[in-house]
Protein backbone atom coordinates (compact mmCIF):
# COMPACT_ATOMS: atom_id res chain seq x y z
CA UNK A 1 12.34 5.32 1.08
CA UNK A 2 13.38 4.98 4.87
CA UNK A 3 13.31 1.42 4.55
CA UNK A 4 17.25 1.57 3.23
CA UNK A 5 18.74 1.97 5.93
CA UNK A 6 22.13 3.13 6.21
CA UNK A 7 23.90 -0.35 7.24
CA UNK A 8 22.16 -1.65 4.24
CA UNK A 9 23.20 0.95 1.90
CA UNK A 10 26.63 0.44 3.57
CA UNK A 11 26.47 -3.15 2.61
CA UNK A 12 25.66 -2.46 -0.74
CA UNK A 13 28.19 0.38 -1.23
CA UNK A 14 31.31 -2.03 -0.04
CA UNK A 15 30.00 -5.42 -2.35
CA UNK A 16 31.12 -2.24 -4.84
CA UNK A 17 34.17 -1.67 -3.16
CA UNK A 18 33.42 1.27 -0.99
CA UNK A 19 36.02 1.55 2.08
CA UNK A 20 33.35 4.13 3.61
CA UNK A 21 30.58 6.78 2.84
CA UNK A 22 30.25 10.15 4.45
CA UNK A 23 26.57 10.50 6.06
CA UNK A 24 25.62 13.55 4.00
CA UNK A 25 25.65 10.77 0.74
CA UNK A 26 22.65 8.24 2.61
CA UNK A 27 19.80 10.72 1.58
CA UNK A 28 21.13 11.23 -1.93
CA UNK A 29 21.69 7.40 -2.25
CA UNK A 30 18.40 6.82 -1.16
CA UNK A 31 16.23 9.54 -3.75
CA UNK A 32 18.51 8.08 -6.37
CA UNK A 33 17.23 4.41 -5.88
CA UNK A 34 13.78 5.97 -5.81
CA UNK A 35 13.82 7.91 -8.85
CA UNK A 36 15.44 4.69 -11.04
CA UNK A 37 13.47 2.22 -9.68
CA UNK A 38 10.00 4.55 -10.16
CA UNK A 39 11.41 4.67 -13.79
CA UNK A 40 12.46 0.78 -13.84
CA UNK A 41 8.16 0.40 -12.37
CA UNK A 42 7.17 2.50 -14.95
CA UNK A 43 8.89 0.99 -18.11
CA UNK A 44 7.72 -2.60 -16.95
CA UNK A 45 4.08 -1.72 -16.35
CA UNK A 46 4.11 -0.37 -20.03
CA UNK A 47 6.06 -3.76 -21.80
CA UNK A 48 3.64 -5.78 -19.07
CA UNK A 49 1.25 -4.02 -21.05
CA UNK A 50 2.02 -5.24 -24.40
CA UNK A 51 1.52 -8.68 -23.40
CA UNK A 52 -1.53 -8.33 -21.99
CA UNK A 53 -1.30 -9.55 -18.91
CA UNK A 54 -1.91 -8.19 -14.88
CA UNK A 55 1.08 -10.07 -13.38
CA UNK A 56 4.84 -8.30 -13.96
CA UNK A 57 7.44 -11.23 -14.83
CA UNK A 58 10.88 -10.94 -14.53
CA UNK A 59 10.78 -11.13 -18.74
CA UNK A 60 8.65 -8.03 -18.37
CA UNK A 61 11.67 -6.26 -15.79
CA UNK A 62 14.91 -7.38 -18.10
CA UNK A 63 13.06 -6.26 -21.45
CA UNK A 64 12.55 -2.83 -19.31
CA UNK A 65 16.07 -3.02 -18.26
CA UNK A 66 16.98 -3.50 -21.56
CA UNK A 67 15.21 -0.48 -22.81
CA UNK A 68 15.84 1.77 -20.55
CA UNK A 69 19.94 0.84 -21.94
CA UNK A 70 20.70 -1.46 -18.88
CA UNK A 71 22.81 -4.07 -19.31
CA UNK A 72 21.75 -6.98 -17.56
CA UNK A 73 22.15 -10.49 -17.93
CA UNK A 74 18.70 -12.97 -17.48
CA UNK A 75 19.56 -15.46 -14.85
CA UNK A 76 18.69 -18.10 -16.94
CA UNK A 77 21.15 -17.39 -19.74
CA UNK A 78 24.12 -17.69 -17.19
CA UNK A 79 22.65 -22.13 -16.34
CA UNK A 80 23.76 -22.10 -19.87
């Protein structure tokens, strides 16, 4: 997971209003983001699953979200 780099995660950490992180939090950031989005992966290969299909939607990632007790809005139900 070296591809987040630390300005990146910086980024991300002050869109959340973060004035600054300490270096020893970049590696714990990083196997965090790993571990949910292997579990995010997972749950969406299994509802893919279900409707028989190869391809993953973005359905198949927000019914994941959903069960795995995200909640996140569907892009589509905010054009409405």
């Amino acid at each position: 997971m070296d591809t987040l780099t630390k300005p990146a995660l910086t980024r991300i950490a002050r869109r959340a209003g973060v004035k600054s992180l300490s270096d020893d939090c970049f590696e714990p950031i990083r196997n965090l983001i790993g571990i949910k989005l292997y579990e995010l992966i997972k749950t969406s290969i299994i509802v893919n699953s279900e409707h028989q299909t190869k391809t993953i939607m973005p359905n198949d990632i927000y019914q994941a979200l959903h069960l795995l007790n995200y909640n996140v809005t569907e892009s589509s139900d905010l054009n409405k």
